[in-house]
N, C-alpha and C. Protein backbone atom coordinates (compact mmCIF):
# COMPACT_ATOMS: atom_id res chain seq x y z
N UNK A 1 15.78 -88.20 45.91
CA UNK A 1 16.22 -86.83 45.72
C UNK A 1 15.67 -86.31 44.39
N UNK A 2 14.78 -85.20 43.99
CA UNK A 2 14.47 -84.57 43.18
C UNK A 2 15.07 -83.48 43.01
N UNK A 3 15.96 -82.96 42.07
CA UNK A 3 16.82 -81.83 41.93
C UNK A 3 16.13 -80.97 41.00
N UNK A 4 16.08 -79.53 41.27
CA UNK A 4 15.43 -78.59 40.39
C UNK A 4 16.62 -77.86 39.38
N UNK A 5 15.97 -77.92 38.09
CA UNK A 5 16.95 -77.25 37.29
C UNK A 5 17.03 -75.81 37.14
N UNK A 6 17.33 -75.19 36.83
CA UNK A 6 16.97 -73.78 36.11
C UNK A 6 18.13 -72.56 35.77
N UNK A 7 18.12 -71.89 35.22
CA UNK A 7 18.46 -71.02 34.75
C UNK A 7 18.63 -69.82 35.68
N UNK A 8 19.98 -69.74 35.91
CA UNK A 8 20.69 -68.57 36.85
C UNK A 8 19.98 -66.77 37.26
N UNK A 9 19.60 -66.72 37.52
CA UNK A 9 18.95 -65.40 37.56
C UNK A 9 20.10 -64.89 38.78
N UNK A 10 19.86 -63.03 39.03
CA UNK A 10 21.13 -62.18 39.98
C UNK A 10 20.38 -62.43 41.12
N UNK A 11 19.08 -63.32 41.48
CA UNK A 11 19.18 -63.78 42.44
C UNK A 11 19.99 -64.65 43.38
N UNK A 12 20.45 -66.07 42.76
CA UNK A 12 21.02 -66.66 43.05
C UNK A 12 22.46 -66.48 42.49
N UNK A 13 22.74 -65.23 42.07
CA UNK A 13 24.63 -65.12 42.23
C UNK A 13 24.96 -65.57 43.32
N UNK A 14 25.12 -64.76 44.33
CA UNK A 14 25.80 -65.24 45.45
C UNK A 14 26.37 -66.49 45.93
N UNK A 15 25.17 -67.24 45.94
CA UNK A 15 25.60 -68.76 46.04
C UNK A 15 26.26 -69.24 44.84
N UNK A 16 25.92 -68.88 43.48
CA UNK A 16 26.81 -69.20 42.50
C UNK A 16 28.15 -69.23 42.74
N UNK A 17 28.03 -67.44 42.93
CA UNK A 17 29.81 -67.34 43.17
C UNK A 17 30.41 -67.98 44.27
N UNK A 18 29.63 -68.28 44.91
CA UNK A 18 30.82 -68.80 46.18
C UNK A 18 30.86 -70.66 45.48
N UNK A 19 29.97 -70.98 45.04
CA UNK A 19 30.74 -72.45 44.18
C UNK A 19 31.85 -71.92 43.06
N UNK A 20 31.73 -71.00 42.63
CA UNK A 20 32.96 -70.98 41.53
C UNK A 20 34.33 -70.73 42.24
N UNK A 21 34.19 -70.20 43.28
CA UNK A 21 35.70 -70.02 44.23
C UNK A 21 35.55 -71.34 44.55
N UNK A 22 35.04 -71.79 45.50
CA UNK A 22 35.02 -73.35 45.61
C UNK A 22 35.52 -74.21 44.99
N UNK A 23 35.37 -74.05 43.42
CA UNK A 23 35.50 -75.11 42.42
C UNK A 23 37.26 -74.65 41.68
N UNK A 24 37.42 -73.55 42.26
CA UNK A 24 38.94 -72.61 41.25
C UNK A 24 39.46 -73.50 42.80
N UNK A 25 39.53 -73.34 44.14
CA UNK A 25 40.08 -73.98 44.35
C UNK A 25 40.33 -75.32 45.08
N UNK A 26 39.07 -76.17 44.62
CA UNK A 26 39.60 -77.52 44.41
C UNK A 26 40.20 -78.09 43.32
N UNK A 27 40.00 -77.11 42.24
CA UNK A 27 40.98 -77.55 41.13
C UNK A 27 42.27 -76.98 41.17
N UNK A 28 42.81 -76.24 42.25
CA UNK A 28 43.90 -76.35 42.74
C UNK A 28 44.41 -74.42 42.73
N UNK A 29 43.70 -73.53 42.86
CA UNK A 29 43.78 -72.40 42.70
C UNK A 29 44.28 -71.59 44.13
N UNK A 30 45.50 -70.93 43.99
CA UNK A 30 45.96 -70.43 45.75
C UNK A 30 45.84 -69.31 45.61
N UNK A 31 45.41 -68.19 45.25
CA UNK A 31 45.51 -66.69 45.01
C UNK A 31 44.64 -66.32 46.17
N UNK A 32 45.28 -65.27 46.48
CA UNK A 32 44.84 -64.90 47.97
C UNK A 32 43.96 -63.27 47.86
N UNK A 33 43.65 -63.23 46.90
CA UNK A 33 42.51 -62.16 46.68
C UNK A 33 41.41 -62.48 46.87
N UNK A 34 40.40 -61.21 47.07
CA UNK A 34 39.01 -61.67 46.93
C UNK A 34 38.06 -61.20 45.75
N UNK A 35 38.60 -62.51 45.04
CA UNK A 35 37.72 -62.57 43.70
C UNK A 35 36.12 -61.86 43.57
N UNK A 36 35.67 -62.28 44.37
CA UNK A 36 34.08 -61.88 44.19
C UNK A 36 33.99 -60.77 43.93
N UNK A 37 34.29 -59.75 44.01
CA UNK A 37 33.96 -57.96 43.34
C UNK A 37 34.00 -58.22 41.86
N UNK A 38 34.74 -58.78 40.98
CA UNK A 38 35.41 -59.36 39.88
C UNK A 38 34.66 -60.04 39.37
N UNK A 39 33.48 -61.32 39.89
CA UNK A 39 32.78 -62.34 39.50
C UNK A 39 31.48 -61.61 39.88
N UNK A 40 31.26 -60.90 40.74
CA UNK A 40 29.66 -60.12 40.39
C UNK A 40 29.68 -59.39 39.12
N UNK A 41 30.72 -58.42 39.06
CA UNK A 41 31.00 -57.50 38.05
C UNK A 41 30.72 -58.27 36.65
N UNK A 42 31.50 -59.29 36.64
CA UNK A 42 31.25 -60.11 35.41
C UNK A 42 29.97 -60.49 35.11
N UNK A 43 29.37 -61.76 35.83
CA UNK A 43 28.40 -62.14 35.64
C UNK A 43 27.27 -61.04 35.61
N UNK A 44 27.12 -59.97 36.45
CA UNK A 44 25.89 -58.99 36.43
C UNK A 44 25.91 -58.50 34.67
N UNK A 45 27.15 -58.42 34.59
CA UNK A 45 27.30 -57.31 32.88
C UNK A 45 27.14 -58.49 31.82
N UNK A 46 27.17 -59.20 32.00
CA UNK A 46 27.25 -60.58 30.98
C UNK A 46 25.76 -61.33 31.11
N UNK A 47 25.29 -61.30 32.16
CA UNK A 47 24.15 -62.20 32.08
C UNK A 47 23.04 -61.02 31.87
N UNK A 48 23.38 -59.59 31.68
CA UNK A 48 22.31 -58.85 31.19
C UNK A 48 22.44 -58.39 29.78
N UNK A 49 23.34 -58.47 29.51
CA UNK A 49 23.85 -57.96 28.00
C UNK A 49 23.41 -59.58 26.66
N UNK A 50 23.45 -60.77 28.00
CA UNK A 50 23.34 -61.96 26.72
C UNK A 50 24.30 -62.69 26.55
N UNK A 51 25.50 -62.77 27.18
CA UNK A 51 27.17 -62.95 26.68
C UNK A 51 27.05 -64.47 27.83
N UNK A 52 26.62 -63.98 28.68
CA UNK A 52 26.93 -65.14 29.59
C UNK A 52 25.44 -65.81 30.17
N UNK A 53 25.29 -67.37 30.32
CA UNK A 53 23.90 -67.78 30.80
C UNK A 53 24.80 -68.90 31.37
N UNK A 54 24.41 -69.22 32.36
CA UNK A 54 24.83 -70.58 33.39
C UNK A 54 22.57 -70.89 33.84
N UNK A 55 22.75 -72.48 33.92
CA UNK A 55 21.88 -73.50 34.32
C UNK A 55 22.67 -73.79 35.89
N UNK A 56 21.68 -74.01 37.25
CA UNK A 56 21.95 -74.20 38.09
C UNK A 56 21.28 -76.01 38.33
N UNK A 57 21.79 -76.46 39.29
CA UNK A 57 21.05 -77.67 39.51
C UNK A 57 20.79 -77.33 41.37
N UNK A 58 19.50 -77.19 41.82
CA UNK A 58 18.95 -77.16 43.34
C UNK A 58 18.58 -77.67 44.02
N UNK A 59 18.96 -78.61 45.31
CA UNK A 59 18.43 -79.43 46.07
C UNK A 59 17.82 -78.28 46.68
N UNK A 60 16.32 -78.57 46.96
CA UNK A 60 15.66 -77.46 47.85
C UNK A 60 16.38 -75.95 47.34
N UNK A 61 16.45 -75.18 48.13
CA UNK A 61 17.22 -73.30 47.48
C UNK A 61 18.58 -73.91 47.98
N UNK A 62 19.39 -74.76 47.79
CA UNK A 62 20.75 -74.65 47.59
C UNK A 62 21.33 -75.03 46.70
N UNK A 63 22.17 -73.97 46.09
CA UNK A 63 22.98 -75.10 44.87
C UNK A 63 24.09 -75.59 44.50
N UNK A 64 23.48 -76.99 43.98
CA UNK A 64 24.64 -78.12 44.01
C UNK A 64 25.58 -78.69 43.04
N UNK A 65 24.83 -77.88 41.87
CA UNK A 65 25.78 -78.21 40.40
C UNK A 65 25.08 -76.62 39.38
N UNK A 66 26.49 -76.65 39.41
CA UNK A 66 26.60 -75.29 38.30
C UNK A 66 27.40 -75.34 36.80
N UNK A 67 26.64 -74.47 36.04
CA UNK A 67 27.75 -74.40 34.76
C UNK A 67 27.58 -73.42 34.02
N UNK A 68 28.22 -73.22 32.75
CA UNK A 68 28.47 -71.97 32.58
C UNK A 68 28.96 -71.31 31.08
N UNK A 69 28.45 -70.81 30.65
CA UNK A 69 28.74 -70.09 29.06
C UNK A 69 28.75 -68.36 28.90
N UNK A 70 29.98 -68.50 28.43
CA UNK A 70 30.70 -67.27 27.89
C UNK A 70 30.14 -67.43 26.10
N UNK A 71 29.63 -66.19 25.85
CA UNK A 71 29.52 -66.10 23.95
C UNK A 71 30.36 -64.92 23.85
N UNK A 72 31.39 -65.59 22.80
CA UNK A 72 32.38 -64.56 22.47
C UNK A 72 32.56 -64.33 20.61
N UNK A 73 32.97 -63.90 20.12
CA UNK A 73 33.02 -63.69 18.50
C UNK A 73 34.28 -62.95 17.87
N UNK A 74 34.85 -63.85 17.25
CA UNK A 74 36.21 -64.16 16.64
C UNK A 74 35.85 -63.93 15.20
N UNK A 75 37.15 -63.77 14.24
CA UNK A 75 36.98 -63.55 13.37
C UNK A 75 36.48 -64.80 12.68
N UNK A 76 35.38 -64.89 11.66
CA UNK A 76 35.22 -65.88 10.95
C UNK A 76 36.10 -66.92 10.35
N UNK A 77 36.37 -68.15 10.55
CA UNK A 77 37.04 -68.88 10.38
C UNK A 77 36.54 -70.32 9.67
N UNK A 78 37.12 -71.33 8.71
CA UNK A 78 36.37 -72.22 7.99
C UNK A 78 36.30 -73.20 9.16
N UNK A 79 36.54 -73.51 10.45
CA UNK A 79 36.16 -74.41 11.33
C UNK A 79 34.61 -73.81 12.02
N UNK A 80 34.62 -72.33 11.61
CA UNK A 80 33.48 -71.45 12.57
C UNK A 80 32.99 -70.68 11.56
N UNK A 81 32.02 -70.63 11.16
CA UNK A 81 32.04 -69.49 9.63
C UNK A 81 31.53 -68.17 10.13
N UNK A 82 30.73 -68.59 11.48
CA UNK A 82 30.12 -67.33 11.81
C UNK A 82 31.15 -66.72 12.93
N UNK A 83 31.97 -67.58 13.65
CA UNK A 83 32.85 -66.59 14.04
C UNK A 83 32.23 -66.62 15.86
N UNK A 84 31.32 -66.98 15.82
CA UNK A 84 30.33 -67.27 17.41
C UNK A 84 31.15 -68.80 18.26
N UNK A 85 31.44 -68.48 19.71
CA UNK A 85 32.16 -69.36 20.12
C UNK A 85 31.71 -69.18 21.49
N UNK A 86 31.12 -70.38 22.34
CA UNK A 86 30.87 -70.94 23.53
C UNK A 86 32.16 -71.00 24.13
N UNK A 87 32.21 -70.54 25.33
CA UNK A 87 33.10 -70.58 26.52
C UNK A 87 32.65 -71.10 27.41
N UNK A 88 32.63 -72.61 27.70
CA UNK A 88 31.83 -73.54 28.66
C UNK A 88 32.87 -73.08 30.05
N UNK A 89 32.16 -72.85 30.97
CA UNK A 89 33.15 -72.67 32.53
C UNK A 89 32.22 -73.07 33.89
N UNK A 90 32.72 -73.47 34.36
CA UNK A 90 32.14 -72.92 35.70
C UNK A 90 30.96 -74.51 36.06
N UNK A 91 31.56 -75.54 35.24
CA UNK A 91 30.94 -76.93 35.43
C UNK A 91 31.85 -77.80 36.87
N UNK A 92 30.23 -77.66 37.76
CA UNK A 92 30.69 -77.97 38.92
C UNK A 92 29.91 -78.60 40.38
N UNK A 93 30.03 -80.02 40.21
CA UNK A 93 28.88 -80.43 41.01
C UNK A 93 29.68 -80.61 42.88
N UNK A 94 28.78 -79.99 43.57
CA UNK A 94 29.27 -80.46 45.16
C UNK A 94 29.24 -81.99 45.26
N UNK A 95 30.62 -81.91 46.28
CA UNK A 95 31.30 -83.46 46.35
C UNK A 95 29.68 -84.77 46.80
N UNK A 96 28.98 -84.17 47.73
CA UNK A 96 27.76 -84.99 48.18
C UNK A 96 27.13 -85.38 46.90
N UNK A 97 27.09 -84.64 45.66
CA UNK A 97 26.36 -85.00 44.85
C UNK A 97 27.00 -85.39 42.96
N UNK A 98 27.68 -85.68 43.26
CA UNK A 98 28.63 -85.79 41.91
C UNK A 98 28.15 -87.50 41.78
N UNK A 99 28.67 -87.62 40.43
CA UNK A 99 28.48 -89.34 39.97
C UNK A 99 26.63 -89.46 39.42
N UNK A 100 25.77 -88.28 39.74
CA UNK A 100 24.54 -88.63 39.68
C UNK A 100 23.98 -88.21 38.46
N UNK A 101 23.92 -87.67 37.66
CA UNK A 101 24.19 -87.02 36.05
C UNK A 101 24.31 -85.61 36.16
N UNK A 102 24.22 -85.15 37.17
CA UNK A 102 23.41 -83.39 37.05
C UNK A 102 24.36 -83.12 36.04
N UNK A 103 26.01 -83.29 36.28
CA UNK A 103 26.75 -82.28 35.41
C UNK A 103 26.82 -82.68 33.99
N UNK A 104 26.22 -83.79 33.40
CA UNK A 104 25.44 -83.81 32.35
C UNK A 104 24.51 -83.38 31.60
N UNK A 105 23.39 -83.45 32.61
CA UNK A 105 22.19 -82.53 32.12
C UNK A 105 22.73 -80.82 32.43
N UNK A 106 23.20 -80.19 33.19
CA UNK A 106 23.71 -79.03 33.37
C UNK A 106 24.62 -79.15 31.60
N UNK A 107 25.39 -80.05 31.51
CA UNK A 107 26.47 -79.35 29.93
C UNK A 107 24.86 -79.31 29.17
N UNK A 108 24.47 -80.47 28.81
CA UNK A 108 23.05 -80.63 27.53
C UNK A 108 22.28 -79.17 27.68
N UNK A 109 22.12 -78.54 28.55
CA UNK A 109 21.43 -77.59 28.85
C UNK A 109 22.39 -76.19 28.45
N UNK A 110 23.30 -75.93 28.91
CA UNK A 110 24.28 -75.00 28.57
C UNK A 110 25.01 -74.91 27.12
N UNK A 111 24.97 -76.26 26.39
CA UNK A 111 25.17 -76.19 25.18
C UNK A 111 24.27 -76.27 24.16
N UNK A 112 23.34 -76.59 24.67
CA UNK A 112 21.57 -76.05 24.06
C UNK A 112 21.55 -74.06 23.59
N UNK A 113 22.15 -73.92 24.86
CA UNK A 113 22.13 -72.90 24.79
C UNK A 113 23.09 -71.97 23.67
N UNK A 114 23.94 -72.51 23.41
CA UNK A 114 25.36 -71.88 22.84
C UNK A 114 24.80 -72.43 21.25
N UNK A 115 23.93 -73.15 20.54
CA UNK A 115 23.32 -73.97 19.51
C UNK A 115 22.62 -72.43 19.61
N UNK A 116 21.54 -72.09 20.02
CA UNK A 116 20.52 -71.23 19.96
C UNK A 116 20.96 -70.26 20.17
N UNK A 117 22.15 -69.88 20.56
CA UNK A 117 22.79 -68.54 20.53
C UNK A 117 23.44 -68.29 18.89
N UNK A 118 23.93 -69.68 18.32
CA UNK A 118 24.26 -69.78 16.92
C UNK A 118 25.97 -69.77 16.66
N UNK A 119 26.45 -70.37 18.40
CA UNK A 119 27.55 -70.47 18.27
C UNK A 119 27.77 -71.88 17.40
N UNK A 120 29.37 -71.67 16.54
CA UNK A 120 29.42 -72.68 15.66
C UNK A 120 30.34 -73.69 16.53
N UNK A 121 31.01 -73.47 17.64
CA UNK A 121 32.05 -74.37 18.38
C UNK A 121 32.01 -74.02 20.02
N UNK A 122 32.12 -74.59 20.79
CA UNK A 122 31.43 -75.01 22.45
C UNK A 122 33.36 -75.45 22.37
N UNK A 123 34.07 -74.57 23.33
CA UNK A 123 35.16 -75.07 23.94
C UNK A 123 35.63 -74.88 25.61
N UNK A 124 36.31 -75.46 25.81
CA UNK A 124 36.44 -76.03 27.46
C UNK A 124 37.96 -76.11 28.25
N UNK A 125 38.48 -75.57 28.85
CA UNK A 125 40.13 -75.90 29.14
C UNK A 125 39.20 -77.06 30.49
N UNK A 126 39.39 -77.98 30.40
CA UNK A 126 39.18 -79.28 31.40
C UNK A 126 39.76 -79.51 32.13
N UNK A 127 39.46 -79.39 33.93
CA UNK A 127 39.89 -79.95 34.83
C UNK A 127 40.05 -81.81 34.33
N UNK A 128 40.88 -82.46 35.09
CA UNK A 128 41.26 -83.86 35.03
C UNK A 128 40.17 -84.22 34.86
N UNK A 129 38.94 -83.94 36.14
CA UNK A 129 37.99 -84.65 37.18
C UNK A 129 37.05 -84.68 35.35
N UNK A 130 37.28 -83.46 34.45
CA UNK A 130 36.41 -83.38 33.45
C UNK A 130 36.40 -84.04 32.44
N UNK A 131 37.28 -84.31 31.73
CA UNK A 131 37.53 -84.91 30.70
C UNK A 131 36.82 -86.08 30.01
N UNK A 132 36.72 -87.09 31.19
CA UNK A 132 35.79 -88.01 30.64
C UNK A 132 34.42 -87.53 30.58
N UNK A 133 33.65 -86.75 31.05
CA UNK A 133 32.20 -85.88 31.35
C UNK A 133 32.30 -85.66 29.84
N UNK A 134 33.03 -84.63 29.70
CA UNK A 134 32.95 -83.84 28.35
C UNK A 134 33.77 -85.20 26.66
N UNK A 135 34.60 -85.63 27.07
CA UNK A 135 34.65 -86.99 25.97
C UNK A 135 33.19 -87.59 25.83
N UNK A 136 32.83 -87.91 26.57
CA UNK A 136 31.37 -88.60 26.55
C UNK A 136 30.50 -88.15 25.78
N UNK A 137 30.44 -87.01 26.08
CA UNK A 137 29.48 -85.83 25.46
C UNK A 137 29.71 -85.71 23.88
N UNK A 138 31.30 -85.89 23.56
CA UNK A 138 31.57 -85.28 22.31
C UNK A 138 32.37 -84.51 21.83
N UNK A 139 33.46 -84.10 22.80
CA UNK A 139 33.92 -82.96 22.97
C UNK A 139 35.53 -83.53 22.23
N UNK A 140 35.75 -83.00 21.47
CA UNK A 140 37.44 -83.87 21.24
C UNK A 140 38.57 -83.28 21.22
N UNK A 141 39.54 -83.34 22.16
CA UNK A 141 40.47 -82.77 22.29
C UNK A 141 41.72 -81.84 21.15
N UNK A 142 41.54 -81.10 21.77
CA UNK A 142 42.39 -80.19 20.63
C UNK A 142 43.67 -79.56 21.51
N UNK A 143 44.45 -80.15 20.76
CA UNK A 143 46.63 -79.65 21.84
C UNK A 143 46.96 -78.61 21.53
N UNK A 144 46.41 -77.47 20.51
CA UNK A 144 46.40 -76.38 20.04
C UNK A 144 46.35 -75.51 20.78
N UNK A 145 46.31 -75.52 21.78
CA UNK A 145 45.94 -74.47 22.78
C UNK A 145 46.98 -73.77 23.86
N UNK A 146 47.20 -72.74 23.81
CA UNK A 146 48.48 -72.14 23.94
C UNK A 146 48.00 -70.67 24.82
N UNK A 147 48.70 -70.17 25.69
CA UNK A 147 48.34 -69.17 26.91
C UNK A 147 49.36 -68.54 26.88
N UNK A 148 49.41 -67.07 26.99
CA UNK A 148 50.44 -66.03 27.57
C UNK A 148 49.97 -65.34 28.07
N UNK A 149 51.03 -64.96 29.46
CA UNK A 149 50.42 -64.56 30.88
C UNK A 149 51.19 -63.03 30.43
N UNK A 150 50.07 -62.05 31.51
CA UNK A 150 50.78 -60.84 31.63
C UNK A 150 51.31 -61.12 33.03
């Protein structure tokens, strides 16, 4: 198997988005809307503006591992001086093909990216299935992390 890498273009949304519903719910997601108006909208305005770049991984034109960066900018902080912050999402290999590195080379590639964007910190809310992927990598857990819902 030779897998092609590359870099997401609004060609291949479609198939993108339908792995990111895919992946919201095998990680356990029941909402009975239809997201996709919401996830074109996003990704079209984000991957033209610069904010957002996802790396695909392609057996032949289908794809089988995806991932994903949000650049967002916070106030300058002494952990971040510049205030630039990676929003890794959307890391997600189909069940036929998992265990094989893609979603490795997919993070190395996506956080290549977030380096050259001049973000100072790459963060992740981690499915289970993730944790060891991203420990491996480097990634070290922080309990700091706290959510309020509207």
């Amino acid at each position: 198997m030779v897998l092609q890498y590359k870099k997401l273009t609004e060609k291949e949304l479609d198939k993108f988005i339908k792995m990111r519903i895919l992946q919201l719910r095998e990680e356990g997601a029941r909402e009975n809307i239809d997201l996709q108006p919401a996830l074109f909208d996003y990704y079209r305005r984000h991957m033209a503006d610069g904010t957002f770049v996802s790396w695909v991984a392609l057996d032949g034109d289908k794809i089988v591992g995806t991932s994903g960066m949000s650049f967002v900018e916070k106030p300058p902080y002494f952990g971040c001086p510049n205030g630039k912050i990676g929003l890794l999402s959307s890391m997600f290999t189909a069940k036929d093909y998992r265990r094989r590195g893609i979603a490795k080379e997919l993070l190395s590639r996506v956080v290549k990216e977030a380096k050259e964007y001049g973000c100072g910190r790459v963060q992740i809310t981690a499915s289970d299935m993730g944790v060891l992927l991203y420990t491996d990598f480097g990634f070290v857990k922080n309990s700091n992390f706290m959510e309020y819902r509207f």
